[in-house]
Every structure is written in structure tokens, then in C-alpha cells.
Protein backbone atom coordinates (compact mmCIF):
# COMPACT_ATOMS: atom_id res chain seq x y z
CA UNK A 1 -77.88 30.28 99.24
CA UNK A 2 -79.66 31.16 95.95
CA UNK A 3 -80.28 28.85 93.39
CA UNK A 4 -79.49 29.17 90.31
CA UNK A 5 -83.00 29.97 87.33
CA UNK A 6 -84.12 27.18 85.71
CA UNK A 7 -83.65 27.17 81.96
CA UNK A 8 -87.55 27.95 80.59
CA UNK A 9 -89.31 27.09 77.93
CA UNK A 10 -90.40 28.77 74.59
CA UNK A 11 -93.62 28.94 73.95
CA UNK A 12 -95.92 29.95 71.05
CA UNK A 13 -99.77 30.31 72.42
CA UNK A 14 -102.54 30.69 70.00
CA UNK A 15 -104.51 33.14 72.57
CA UNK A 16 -108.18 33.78 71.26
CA UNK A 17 -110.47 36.52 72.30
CA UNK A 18 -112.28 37.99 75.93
CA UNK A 19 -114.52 35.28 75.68
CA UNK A 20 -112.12 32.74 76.09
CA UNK A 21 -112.37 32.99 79.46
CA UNK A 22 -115.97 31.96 79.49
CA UNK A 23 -115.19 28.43 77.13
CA UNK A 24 -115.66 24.70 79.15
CA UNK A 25 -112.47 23.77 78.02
CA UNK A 26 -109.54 26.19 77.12
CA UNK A 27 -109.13 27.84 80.32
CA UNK A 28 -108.76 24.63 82.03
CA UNK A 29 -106.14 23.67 79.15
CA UNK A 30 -103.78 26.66 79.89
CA UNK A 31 -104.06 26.41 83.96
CA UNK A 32 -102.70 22.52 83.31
CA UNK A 33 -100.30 24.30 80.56
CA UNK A 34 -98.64 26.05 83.11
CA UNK A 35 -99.19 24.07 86.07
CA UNK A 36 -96.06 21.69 84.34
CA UNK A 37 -93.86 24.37 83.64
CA UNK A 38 -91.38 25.64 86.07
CA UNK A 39 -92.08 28.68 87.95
CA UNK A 40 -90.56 31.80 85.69
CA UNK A 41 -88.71 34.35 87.70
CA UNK A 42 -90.57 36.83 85.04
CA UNK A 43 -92.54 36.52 81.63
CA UNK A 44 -91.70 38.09 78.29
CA UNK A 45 -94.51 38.55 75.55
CA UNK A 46 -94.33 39.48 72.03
CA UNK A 47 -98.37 39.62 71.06
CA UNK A 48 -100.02 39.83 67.79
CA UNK A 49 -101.30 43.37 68.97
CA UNK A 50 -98.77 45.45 69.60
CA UNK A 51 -96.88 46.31 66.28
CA UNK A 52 -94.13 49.43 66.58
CA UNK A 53 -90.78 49.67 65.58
CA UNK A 54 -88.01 50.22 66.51
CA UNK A 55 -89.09 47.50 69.45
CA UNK A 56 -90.54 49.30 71.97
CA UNK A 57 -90.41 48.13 75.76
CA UNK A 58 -93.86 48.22 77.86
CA UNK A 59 -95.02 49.86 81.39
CA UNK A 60 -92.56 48.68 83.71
CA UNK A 61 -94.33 49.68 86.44
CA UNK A 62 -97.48 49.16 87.70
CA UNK A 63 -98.65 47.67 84.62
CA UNK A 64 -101.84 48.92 83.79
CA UNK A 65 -104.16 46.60 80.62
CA UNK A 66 -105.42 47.82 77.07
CA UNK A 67 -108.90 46.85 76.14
CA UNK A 68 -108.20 46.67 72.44
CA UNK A 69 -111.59 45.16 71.40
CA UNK A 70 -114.84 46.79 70.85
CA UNK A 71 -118.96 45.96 70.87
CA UNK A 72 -118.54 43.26 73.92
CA UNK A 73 -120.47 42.56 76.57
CA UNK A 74 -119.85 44.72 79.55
CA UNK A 75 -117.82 42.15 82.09
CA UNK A 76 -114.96 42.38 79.87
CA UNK A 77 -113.77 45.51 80.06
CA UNK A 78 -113.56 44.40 83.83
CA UNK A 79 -111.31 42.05 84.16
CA UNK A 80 -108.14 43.15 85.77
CA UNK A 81 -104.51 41.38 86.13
CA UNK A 82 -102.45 43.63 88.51
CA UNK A 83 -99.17 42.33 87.39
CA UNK A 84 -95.65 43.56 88.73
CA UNK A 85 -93.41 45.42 86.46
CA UNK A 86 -90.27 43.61 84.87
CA UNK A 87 -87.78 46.80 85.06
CA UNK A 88 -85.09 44.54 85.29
CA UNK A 89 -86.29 42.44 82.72
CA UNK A 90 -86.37 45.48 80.76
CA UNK A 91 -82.76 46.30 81.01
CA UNK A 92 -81.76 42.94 80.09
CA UNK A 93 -83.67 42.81 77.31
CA UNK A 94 -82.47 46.94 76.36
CA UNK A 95 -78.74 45.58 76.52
CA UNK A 96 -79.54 42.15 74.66
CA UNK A 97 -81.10 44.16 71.98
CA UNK A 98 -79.81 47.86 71.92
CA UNK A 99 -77.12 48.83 69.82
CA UNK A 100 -76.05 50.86 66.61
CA UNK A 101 -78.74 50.59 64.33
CA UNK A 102 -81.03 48.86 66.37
CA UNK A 103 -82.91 51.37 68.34
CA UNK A 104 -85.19 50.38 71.96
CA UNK A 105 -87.83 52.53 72.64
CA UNK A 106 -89.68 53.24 76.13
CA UNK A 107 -93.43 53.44 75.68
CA UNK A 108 -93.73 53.85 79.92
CA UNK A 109 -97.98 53.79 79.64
CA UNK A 110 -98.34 50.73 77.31
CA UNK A 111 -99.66 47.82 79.10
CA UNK A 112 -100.75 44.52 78.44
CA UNK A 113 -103.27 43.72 75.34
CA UNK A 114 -105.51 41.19 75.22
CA UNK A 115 -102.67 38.92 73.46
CA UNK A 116 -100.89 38.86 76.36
CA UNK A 117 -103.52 39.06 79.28
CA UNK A 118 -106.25 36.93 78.26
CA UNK A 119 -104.15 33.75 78.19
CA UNK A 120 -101.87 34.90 80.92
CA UNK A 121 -105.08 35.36 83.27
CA UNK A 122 -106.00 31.56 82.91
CA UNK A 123 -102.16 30.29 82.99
CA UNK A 124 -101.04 32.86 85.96
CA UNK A 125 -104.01 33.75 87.60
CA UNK A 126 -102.64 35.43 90.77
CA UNK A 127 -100.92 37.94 88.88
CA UNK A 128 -97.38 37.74 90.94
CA UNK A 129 -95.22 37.23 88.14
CA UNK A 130 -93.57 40.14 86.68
CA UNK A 131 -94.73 40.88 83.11
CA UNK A 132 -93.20 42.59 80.33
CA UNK A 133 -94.67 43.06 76.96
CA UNK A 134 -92.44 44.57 74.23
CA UNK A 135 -93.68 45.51 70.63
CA UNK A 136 -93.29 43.54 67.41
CA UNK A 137 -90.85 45.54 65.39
CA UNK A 138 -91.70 43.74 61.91
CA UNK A 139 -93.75 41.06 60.19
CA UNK A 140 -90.75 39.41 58.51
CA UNK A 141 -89.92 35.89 59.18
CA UNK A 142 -86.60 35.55 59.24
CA UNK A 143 -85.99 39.29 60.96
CA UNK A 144 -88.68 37.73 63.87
CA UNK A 145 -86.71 35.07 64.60
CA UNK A 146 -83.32 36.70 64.83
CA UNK A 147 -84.69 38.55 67.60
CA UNK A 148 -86.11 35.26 68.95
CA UNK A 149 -82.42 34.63 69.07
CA UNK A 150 -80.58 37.45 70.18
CA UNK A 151 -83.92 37.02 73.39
CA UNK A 152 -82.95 33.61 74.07
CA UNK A 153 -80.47 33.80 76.74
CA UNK A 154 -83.15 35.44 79.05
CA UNK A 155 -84.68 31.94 79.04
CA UNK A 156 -81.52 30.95 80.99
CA UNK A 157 -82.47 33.35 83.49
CA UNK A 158 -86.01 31.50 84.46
CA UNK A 159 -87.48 33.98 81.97
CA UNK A 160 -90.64 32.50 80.09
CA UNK A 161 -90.51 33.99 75.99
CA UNK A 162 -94.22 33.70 74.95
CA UNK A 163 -95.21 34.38 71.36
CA UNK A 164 -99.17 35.76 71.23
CA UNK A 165 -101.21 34.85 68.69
CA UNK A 166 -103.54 32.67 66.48
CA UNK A 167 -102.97 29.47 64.79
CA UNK A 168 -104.84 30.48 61.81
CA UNK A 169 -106.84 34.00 61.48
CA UNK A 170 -109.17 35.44 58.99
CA UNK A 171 -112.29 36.35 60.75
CA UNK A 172 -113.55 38.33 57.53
CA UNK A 173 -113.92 34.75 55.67
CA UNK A 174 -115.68 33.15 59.24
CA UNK A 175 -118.48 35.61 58.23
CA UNK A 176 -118.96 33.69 55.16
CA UNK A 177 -118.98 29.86 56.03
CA UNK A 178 -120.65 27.95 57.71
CA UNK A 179 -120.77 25.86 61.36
CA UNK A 180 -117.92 23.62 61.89
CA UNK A 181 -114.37 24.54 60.61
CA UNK A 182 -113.52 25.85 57.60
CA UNK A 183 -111.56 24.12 55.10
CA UNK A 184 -108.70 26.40 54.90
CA UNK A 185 -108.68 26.38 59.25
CA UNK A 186 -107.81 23.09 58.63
CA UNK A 187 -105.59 22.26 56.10
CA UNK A 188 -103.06 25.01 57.20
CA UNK A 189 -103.42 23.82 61.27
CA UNK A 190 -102.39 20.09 59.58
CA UNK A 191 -100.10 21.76 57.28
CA UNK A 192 -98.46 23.16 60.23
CA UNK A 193 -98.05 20.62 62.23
CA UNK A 194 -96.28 18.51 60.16
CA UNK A 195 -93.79 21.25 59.07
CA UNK A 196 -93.44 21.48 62.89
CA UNK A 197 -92.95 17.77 63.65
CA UNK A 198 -89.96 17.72 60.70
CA UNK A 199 -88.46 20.76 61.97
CA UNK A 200 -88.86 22.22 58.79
CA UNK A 201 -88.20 25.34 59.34
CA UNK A 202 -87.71 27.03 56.07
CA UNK A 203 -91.11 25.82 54.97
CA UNK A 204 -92.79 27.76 57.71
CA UNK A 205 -90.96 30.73 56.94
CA UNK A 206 -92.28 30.84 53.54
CA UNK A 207 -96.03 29.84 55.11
CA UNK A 208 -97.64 32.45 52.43
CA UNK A 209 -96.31 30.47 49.78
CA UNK A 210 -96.24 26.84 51.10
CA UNK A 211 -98.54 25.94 53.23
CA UNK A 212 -102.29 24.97 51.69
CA UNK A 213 -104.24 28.08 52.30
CA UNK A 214 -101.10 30.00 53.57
CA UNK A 215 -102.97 33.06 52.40
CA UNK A 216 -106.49 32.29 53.30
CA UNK A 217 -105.66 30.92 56.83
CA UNK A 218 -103.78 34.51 57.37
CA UNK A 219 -104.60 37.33 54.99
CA UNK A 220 -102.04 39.34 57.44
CA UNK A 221 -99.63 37.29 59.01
CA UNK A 222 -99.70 39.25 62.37
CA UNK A 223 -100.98 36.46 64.50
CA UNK A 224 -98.58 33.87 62.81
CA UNK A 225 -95.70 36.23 63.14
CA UNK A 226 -95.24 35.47 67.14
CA UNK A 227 -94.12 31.89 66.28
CA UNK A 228 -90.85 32.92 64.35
CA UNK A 229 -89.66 35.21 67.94
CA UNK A 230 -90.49 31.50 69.64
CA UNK A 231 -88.91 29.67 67.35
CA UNK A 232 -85.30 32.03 67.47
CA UNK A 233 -85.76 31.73 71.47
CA UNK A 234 -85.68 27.93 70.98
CA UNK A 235 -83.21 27.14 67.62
CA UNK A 236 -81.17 24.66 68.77
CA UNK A 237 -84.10 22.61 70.63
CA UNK A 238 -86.67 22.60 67.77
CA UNK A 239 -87.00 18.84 68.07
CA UNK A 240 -88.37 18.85 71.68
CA UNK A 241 -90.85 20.86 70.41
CA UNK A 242 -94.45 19.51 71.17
CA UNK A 243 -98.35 20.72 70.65
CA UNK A 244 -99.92 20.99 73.94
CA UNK A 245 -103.10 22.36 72.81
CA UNK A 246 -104.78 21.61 69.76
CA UNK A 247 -108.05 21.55 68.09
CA UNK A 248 -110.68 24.32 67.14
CA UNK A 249 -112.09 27.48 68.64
CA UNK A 250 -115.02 29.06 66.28
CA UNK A 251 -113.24 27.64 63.56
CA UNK A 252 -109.77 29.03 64.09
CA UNK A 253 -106.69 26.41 65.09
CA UNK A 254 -105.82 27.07 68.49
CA UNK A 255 -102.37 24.95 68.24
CA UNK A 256 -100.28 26.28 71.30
CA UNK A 257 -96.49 25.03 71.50
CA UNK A 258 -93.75 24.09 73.66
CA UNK A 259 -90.02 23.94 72.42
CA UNK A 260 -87.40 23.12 75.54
């Protein structure tokens, strides 16, 4: 008999750095994360890292990881997560998505960033669910979260649609303040939150221009940009969405979501 896949959720993970890994209290926060969800018959990320149009689809094999930082201690550039290839999941997501005028690329040797396998190794740490990682194609709102949409029937197949990136970013201004977390940090994480609560979601898709900071908090809106994929995969259940990790990580919000 084979049961039918659970409807996932969407999620929208604010996934720090290598060191991450290393913190008292975030790893333990995504392993109880994902210890409530149900189990996903394969995950889908869209990380802050990976910008190429058209969309481009990720190894599907053995799927191999991209060290895309530099000047860090050695026993980084060690970590491994031997995932299993999503081919499948990569057809579905050719045919949701392919079309006139909307090109899917192959890119067979591009594996997972550290958007997509830092968090994943404290969430999934045995590495047995398949993993596909497909390409940002733009930086626009509203074009983010129709393919947020046109994704969210996957979730009906037990697939889990994970948005990568940071709450708030601007490392260049971090160099400049001092302990504790920056104003800006701040006021946009609160900002945010409350736009999320009231489902506002035309204020967060003008961010740059209403949110306190909006510009400060993210100078490029890459790591912001995930959220609008998340919030396409979940439009219609907006309301259930919840915070499940908050708070601050070297000054940067590391709000993480749940919608569904």
C-alpha cells in the first residue's frame, strides 16, 4: 500500500556562515526545527548564493558541495554532506517551470553552497534526503514569488521548499559598529516581523522603501530575496505563518520561518 506525501511546509531559514556549526545554540535550534516537521520525501533550496538565470537546476547526482567562502580556519573546508540526487525532483520542477519563454538550464557539476548545506547539516544530519538546489533567476520581488508559486505544488508531494538566506545582511557596516546589535539589525528584524504577523505582504515587497533601514539592513537584497520564493510556495497559508527562530547572530537577525 503506499501512502500518500504529506503536504510540507515552506520555510524561509536565515542560514549564517561555516561557523555556525560551532555556536551553543543555533545548531541545536535547527535539529529541534526539523525534528517537528514531517519527514520530506526530498528538499528543494533556493539559496542566497547561487544567482543565474534562466533558473538553472543543480547536480542531480552524486551531489558534490561548493566551499564558497575564503580565509577560514582549515576544518571547514572539511565538512562533507553526501546527499542523494533529486533527478526526479528535477523533472518535476523542469515541467512545473519550463515553457516558452521561460528557459531551465542543467548546470550537472553545481552542488550545494554553503546556503543550503550549512543549515541542512544541523537540520538533516544523516544526509539521506535527496537534495536539489536550483539557482535564483532574479532579485525582483514580485518575479521571486511567482516562482514560489508556480513551485508550490511540489510541497504536495512531501517536498520541503526552503528559502536560504539572512534576516538582515550588511557585513561591510558590522566592520564599523560596535559589540551588541546594530541599530539598523534591529529595527528592520522588528520591522519585519510585524509586516509578517499582518500578512502584509505588499509592504515586504517594497522592504527597500518601507521598512526602517530597508537599505542599511540589505545594501543587496540577495539574502532577503529567498523569502519572496517561500512566501509564493505558501500564498494562501500566510497566516499560519510563525518565527521559529529568532534573535541575533554577530549582530545579524537570524529570524527563520514556517508558513503551513
Amino acid at each position: 500500500m503506499v501512502t500518500a506525501a504529506r503536504r510540507m511546509p515552506a520555510l524561509y531559514l536565515s542560514h549564517g556562515a561555516p561557523p555556525l556549526a560551532d555556536d551553543p545554540v543555533w545548531p541545536g535550534e535547527l535539529a529541534a526545527w526539523s525534528a517537528g516537521l514531517p519527514r520530506p520525501t526530498a528538499i528543494l533550496v533556493v539559496s542566497a548564493h547561487w544567482e543565474e538565470a534562466p533558473l538553472a537546476l543543480g547536480s542531480t547526482g552524486t551531489v558534490p558541495l561548493v566551499y564558497d567562502f575564503w580565509g577560514f580556519p582549515e576544518h571547514y573546508y572539511a565538512v562533507r554532506y553526501p546527499a542523494p540526487g533529486a533527478p526526479a525532483l528535477a523533472r518535476a520542477v523542469r515541467g512545473l517551470l519550463g515553457g516558452p519563454g521561460t528557459p531551465v538550464q542543467d548546470v550537472p557539476d553545481r552542488g550545494l553552497d554553503h546556503g543550503a548545506y550549512v543549515p541542512l547539516v544541523e537540520m538533516f544530519p544523516g544526509a539521506d534526503v535527496p537534495v536539489l538546489q536550483v539557482s535564483m533567476p532574479t532579485l525582483d520581488p514580485q518575479r521571486l514569488m511567482d516562482l514560489g508559486r508556480r513551485l508550490a505544488p511540489l510541497r504536495d508531494e512531501g517536498v520541503l521548499i526552503v528559502g536560504s538566506g539572512f534576516f538582515t545582511h550588511n557585513l561591510a557596516a558590522l566592520r564599523h559598529t560596535g559589540p551588541g546589535v546594530p541599530g539598523w539589525s534591529a529595527e528592520f528584524d522588528d520591522w519585519g516581523q510585524r509586516a509578517l504577523a499582518a500578512g502584509d505582504v505588499d509592504a515586504l515587497l517594497d522592504f527597500e522603501h518601507k521598512a526602517p533601514a530597508g537599505r542599511l539592513a540589505h545594501p543587496r537584497t540577495e539574502h532577503f530575496a529567498p523569502l519572496f520564493v517561500t512566501l509564493g510556495a505558501a500564498e494562501g497559508e500566510l497566516g499560519s505563518g510563525r518565527s521559529v527562530i529568532d534573535g541575533f547572530w554577530m549582530g545579524l537577525a537570524k529570524r527563520s520561518l514556517q508558513f503551513g
